[in-house]
Protein backbone atom coordinates (compact mmCIF):
# COMPACT_ATOMS: atom_id res chain seq x y z
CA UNK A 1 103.44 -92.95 33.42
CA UNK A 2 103.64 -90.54 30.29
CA UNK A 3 105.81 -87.42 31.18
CA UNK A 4 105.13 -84.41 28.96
CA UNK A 5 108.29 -82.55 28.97
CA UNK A 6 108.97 -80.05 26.27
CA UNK A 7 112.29 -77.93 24.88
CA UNK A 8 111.91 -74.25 23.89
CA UNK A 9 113.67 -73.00 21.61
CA UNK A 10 114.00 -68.96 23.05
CA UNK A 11 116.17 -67.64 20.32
CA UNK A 12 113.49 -64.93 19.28
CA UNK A 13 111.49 -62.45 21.88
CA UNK A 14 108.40 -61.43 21.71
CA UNK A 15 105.67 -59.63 23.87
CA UNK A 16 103.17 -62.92 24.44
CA UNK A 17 104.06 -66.83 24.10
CA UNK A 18 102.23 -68.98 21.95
CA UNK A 19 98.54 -69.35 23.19
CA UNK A 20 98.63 -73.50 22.26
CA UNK A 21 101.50 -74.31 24.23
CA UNK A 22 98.81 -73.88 26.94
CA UNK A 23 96.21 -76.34 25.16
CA UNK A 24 98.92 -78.78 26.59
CA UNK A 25 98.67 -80.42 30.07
CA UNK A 26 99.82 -77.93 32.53
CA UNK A 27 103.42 -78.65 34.04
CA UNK A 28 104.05 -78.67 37.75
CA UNK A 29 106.96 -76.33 36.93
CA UNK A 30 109.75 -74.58 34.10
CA UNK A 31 112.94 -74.96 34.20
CA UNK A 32 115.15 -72.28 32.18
CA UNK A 33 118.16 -73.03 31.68
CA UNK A 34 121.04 -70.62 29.98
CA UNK A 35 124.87 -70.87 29.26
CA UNK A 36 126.93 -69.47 26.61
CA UNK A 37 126.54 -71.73 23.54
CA UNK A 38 130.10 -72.51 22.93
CA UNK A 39 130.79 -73.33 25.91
CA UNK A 40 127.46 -74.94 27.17
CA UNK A 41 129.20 -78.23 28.52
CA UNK A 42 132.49 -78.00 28.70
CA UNK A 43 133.21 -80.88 30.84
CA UNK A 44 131.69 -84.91 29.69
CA UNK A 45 131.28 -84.49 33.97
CA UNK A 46 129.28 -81.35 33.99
CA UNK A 47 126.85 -83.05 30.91
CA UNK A 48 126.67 -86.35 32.55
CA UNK A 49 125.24 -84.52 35.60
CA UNK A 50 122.76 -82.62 33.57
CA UNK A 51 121.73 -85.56 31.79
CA UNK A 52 120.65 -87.76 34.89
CA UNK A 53 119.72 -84.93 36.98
CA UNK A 54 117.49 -83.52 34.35
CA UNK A 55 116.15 -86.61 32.93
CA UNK A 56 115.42 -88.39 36.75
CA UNK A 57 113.51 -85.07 37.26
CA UNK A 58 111.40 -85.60 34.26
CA UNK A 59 110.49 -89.01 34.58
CA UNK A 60 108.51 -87.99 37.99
CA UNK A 61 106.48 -84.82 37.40
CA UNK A 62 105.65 -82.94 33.79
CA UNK A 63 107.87 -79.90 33.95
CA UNK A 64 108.49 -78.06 31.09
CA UNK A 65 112.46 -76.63 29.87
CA UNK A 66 113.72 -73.64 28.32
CA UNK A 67 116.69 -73.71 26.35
CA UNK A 68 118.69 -71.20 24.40
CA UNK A 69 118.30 -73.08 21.16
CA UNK A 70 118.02 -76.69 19.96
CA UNK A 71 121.26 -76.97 19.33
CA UNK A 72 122.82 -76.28 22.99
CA UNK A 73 123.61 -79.01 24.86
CA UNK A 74 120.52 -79.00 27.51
CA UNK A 75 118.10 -79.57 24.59
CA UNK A 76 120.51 -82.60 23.15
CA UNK A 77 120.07 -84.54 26.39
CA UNK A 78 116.47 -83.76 26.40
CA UNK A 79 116.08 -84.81 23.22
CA UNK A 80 117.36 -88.40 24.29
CA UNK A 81 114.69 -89.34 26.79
CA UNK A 82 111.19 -87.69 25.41
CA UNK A 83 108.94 -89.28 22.63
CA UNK A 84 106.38 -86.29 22.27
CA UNK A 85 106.47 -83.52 19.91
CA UNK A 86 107.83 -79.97 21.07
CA UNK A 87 106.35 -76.64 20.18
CA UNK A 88 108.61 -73.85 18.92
CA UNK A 89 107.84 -70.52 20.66
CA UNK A 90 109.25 -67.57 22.19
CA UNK A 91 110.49 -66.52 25.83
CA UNK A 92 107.90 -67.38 27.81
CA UNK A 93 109.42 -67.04 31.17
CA UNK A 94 107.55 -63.50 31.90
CA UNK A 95 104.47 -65.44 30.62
CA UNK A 96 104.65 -67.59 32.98
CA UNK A 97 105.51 -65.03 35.89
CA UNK A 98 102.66 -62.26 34.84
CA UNK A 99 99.46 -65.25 34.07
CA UNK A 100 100.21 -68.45 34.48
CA UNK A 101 101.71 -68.69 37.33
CA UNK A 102 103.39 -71.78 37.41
CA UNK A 103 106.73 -72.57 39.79
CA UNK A 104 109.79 -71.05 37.74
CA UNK A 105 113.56 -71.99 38.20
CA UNK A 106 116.35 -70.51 36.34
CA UNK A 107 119.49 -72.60 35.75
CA UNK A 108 122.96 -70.88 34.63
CA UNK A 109 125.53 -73.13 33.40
CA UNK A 110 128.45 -71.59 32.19
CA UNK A 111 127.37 -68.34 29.94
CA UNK A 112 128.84 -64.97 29.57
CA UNK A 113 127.89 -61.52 30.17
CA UNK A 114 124.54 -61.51 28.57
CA UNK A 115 123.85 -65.23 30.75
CA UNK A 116 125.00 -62.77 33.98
CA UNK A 117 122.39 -60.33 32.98
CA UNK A 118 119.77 -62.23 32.71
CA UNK A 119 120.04 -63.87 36.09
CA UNK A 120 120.49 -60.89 37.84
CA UNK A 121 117.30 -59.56 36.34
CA UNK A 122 115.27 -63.12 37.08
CA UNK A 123 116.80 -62.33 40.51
CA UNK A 124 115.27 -58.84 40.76
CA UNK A 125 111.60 -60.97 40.11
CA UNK A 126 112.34 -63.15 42.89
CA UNK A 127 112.76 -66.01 40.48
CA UNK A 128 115.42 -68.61 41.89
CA UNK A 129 118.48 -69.50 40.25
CA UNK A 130 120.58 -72.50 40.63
CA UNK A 131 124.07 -71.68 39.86
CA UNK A 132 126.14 -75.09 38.18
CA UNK A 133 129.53 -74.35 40.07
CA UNK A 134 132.25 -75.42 38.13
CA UNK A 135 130.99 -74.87 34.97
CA UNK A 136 132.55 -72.06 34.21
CA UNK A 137 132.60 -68.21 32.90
CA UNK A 138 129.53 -66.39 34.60
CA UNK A 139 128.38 -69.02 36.80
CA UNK A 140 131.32 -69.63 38.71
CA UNK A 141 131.87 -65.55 38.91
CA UNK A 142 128.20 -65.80 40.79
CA UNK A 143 129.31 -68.50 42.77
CA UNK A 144 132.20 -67.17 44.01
CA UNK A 145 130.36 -64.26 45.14
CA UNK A 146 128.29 -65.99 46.69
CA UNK A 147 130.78 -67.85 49.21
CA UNK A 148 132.48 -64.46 49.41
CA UNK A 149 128.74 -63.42 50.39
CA UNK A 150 128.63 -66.26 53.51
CA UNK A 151 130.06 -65.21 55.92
CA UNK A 152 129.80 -61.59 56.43
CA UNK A 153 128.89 -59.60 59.11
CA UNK A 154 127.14 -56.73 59.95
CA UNK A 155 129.85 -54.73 61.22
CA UNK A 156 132.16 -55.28 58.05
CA UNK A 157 129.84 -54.41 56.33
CA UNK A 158 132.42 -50.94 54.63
CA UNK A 159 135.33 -53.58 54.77
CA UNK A 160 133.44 -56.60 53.06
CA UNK A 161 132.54 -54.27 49.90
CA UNK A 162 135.78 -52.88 49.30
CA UNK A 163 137.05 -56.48 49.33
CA UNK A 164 134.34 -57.89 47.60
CA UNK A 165 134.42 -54.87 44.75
CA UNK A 166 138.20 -55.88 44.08
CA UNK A 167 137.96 -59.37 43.80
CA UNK A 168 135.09 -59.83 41.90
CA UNK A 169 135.96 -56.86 39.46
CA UNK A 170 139.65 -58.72 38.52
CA UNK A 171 136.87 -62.35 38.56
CA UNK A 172 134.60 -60.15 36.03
CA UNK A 173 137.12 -60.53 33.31
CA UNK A 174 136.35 -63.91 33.01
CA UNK A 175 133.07 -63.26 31.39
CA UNK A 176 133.71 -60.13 29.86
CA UNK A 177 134.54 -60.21 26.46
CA UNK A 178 135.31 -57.22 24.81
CA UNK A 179 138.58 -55.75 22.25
CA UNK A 180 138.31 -52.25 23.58
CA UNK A 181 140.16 -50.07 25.91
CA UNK A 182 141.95 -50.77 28.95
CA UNK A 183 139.78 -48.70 30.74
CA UNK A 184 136.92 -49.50 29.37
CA UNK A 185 137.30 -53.07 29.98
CA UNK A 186 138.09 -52.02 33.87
CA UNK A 187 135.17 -49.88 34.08
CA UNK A 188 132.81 -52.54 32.56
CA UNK A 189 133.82 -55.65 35.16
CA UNK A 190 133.25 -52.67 38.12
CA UNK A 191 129.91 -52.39 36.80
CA UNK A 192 129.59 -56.28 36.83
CA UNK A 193 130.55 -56.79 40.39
CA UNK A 194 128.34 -53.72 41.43
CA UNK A 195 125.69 -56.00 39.89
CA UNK A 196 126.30 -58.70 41.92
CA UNK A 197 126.83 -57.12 44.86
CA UNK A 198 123.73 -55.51 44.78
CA UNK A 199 121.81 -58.94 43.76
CA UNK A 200 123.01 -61.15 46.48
CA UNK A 201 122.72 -57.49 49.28
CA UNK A 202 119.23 -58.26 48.00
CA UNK A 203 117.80 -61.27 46.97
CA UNK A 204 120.30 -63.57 48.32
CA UNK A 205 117.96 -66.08 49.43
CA UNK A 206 117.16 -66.73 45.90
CA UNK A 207 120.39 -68.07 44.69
CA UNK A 208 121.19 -72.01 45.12
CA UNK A 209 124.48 -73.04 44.13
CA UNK A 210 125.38 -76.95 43.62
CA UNK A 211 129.17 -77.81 42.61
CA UNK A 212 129.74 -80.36 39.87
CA UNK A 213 132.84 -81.90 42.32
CA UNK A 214 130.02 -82.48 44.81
CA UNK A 215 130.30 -86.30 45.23
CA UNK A 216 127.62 -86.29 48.35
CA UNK A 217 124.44 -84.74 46.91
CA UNK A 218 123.32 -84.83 43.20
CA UNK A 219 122.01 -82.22 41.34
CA UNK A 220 118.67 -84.07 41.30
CA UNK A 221 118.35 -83.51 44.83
CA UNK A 222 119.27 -79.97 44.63
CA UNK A 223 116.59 -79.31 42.01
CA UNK A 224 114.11 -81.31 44.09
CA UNK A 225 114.84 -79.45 46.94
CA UNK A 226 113.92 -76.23 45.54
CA UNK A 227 111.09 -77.18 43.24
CA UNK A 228 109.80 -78.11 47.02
CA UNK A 229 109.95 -74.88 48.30
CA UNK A 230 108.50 -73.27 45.20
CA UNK A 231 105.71 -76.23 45.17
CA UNK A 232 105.11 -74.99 48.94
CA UNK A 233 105.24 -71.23 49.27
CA UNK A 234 101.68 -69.85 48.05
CA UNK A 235 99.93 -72.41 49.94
CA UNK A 236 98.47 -70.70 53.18
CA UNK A 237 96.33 -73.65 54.22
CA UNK A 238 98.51 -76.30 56.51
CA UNK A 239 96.32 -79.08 55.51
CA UNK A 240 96.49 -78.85 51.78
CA UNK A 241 100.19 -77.85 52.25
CA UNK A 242 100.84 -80.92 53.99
CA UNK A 243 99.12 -82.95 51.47
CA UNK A 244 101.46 -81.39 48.58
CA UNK A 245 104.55 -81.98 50.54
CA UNK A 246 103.36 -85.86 50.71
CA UNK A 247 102.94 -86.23 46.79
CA UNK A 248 105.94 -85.31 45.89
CA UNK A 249 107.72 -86.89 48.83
CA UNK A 250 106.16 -90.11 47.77
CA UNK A 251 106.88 -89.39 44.13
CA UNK A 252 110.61 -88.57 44.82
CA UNK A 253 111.19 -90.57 47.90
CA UNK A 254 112.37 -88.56 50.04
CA UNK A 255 112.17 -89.37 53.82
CA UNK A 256 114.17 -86.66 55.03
CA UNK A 257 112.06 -83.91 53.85
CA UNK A 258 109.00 -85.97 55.16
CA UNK A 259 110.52 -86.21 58.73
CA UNK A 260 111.22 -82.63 58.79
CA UNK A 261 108.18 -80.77 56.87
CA UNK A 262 105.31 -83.81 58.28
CA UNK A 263 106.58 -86.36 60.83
CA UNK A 264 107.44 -84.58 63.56
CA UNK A 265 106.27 -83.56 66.92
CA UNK A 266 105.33 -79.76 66.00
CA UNK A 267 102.83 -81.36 63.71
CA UNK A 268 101.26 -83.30 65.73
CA UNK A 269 97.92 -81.73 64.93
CA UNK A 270 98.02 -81.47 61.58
CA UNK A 271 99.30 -84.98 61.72
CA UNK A 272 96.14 -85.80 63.75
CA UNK A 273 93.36 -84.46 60.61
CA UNK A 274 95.64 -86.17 57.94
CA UNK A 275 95.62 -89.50 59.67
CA UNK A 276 91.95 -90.55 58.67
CA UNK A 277 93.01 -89.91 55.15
CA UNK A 278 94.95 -92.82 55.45
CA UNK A 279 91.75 -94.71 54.84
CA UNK A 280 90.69 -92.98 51.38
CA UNK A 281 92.33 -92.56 48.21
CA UNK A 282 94.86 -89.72 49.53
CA UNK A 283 98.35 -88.40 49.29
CA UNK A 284 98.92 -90.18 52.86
CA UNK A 285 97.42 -93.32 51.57
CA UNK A 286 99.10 -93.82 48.31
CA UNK A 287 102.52 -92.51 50.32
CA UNK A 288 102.50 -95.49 52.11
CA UNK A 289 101.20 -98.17 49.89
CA UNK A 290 103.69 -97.30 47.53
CA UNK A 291 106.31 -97.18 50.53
CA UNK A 292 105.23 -100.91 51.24
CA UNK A 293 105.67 -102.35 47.97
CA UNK A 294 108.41 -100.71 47.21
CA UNK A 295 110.19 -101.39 50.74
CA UNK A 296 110.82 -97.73 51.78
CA UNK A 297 111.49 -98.65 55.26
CA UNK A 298 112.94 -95.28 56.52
CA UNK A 299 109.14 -94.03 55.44
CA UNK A 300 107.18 -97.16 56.54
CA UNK A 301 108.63 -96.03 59.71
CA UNK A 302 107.65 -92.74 59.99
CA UNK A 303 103.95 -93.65 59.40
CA UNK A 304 103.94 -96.14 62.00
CA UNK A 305 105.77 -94.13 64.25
CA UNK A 306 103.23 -90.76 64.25
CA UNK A 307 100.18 -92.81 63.27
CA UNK A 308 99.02 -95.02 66.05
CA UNK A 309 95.88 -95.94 65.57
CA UNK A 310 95.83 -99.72 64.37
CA UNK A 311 92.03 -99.31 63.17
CA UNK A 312 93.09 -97.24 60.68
CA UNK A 313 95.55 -99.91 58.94
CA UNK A 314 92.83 -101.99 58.86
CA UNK A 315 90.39 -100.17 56.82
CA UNK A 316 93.55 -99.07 54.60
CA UNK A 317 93.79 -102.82 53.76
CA UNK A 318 90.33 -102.67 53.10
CA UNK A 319 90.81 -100.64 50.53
CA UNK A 320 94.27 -101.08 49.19
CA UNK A 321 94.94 -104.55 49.48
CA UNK A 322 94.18 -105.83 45.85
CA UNK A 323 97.16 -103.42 45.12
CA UNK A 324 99.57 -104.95 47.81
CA UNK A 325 99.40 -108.39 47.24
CA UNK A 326 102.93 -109.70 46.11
CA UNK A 327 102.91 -111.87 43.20
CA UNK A 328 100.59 -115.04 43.29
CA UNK A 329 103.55 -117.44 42.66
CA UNK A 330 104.98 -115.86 46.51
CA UNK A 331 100.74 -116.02 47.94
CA UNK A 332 102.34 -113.84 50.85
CA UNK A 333 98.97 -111.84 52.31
CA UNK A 334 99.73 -108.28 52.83
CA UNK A 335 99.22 -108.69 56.84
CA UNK A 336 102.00 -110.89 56.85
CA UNK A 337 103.99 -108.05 54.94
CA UNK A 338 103.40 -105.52 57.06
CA UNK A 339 104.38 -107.60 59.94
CA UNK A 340 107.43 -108.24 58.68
CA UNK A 341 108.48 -104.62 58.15
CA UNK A 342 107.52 -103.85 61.56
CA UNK A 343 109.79 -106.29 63.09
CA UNK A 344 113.11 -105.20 60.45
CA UNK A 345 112.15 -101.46 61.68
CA UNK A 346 111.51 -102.08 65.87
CA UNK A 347 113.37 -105.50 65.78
CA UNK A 348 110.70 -106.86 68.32
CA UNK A 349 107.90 -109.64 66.93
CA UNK A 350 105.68 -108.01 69.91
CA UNK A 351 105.49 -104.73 68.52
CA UNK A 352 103.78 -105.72 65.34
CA UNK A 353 100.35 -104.35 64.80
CA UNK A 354 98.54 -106.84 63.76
CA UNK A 355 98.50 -110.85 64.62
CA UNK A 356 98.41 -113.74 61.73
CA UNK A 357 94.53 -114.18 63.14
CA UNK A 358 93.32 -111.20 62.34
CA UNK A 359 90.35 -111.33 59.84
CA UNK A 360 90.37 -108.04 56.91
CA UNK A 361 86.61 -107.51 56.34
């Protein structure tokens, strides 16, 4: 599968991005990613993260990323796992926010005050950013505000601020860099926590935080779970929202976000219109043939499980069973496959849909 995934180089602004970036095949989504330049990767953990959550991302879907420059360390790992050419351009972020509306995702890893800025301003837009805790400078300054931020309550509310102003005005000086006064310096990092104060009071919702000493969930996952939600929040209709959820949940494998956003009793009748796509060349369909060959059984079982109807297998063999035929030198007919993954899921040779006699017109 080609993947066309591109590096901007956003060292210049200007008012309109290059029309023929857009003569390109349009991405799924853009990834922005900022950090101060000297101190873009300051760990070999925080870069190996990057690298194989950034490149396992591109290898599934075209996305497009914004660096600060070819010569950070983003567009270096990039650089190791793409074999088409990249345009140079300017910012296109508001671009793609005012006309082209494709899903945007902001990603601050380490930076300084001007990094700080510019997320609180994508925050103001509604634009999502994934703070990289442990990186450093302004991100962790945002992510410590935002566990401060957790678990607050409405009636300390006064209280919370006060606390939240001190802290996170003496945390400011880590990112603020400046040879003048005292007072100055004071009265700048006020300013800073005001800032973020006022982002998460607002737009909380829109800041994601993943820590690089998180040894249970990657930073893949992270960024799959929120392209997901992006992917899924201007679709109105339940049937073709649905059907978007089950593309990328085949394409990323993820069972758990199939059980809870498909496969589940609440969706039982949405559930009941996708089902006869299981016989055509859908999202459902290819969801599962790939989940067969590729022995997914946690989402084998969920289609057997909330789709009942053994007709329907039937004419999905009919159609897909060039395609799930092991290798000749095995001969194992796909019938005999799926009867087999029945009996690993329900550990019962009864509950197997089909029987070795059955004929596939």
């Amino acid at each position: 599968m080609l993947i066309l995934s591109f590096i901007f180089q956003c060292s210049l602004l200007g008012e309109k991005a290059d029309k023929k970036i857009w003569e390109k095949e349009k991405p799924v989504a853009l990834l922005s990613i900022i950090g101060g330049s000297d101190e873009y990767l300051p760990t070999e953990t925080i870069r190996n993260q990057l690298k194989s959550g950034l490149l396992a991302i591109m290898k599934t879907i075209n996305i497009w990323i914004i660096t600060e420059g070819s010569k950070t360390g983003v567009a270096a790992i990039v650089k190791e796992d793409r074999n088409t050419g990249q345009p140079e351009t300017t910012s296109v972020e508001d671009c793609v926010l005012d006309h082209i509306k494709i899903p945007l995702l902001m990603i601050i890893v380490g930076g300084e005050k001007d990094s700080f800025e510019i997320a609180m301003s994508n925050l103001e837009k509604k634009v999502p950013v994934l703070v990289i805790d442990g990186s450093g400078s302004a991100a962790d300054f945002i992510s410590k505000g935002y566990r401060m931020s957790t678990h607050k309550k409405s009636e300390e509310k006064t209280l919370f601020y006060d606390t939240f102003k001190y802290e996170m005005t003496d945390a400011a000086k880590s990112i603020f860099i400046s040879n003048d006064e005292q007072n100055t310096l004071d009265s700048s990092c006020e300013i800073l926590a005001e800032q973020l104060h006022n982002g998460l009071k607002f737009n909380r919702k829109y800041i994601y935080v993943h820590s690089v000493n998180d040894t249970t969930y990657t930073l893949e996952r992270t960024i799959q779970d929120i392209l997901f939600q992006l992917f899924c929040e201007d679709t109105k209709n339940s049937i073709e929202l649905q059907r978007n959820i089950l593309r990328f949940v085949n394409i990323w494998n993820r069972p758990d976000i199939a059980e809870k956003e498909i496969f589940n009793l609440e969706n039982r009748k949405v559930l009941r219109i996708l089902q006869v796509e299981l016989c055509t060349q859908s999202s459902l369909a290819e969801l599962f043939k790939n989940s067969l060959v590729s022995d997914r059984v946690d989402m084998v079982r969920l289609v057997l499980e909330f789709i009942q109807v053994n007709e329907l297998y039937e004419k999905f063999l009919n159609i897909h069973i060039k395609d799930l035929y092991e290798d000749a030198s095995t001969g194992k007919n796909i019938v005999v496959r799926i009867n087999e993954a029945v009996i690993k899921i329900l550990g019962s040779k009864e509950m197997k849909p089909f029987s070795a006699g059955n004929v596939i017109m």
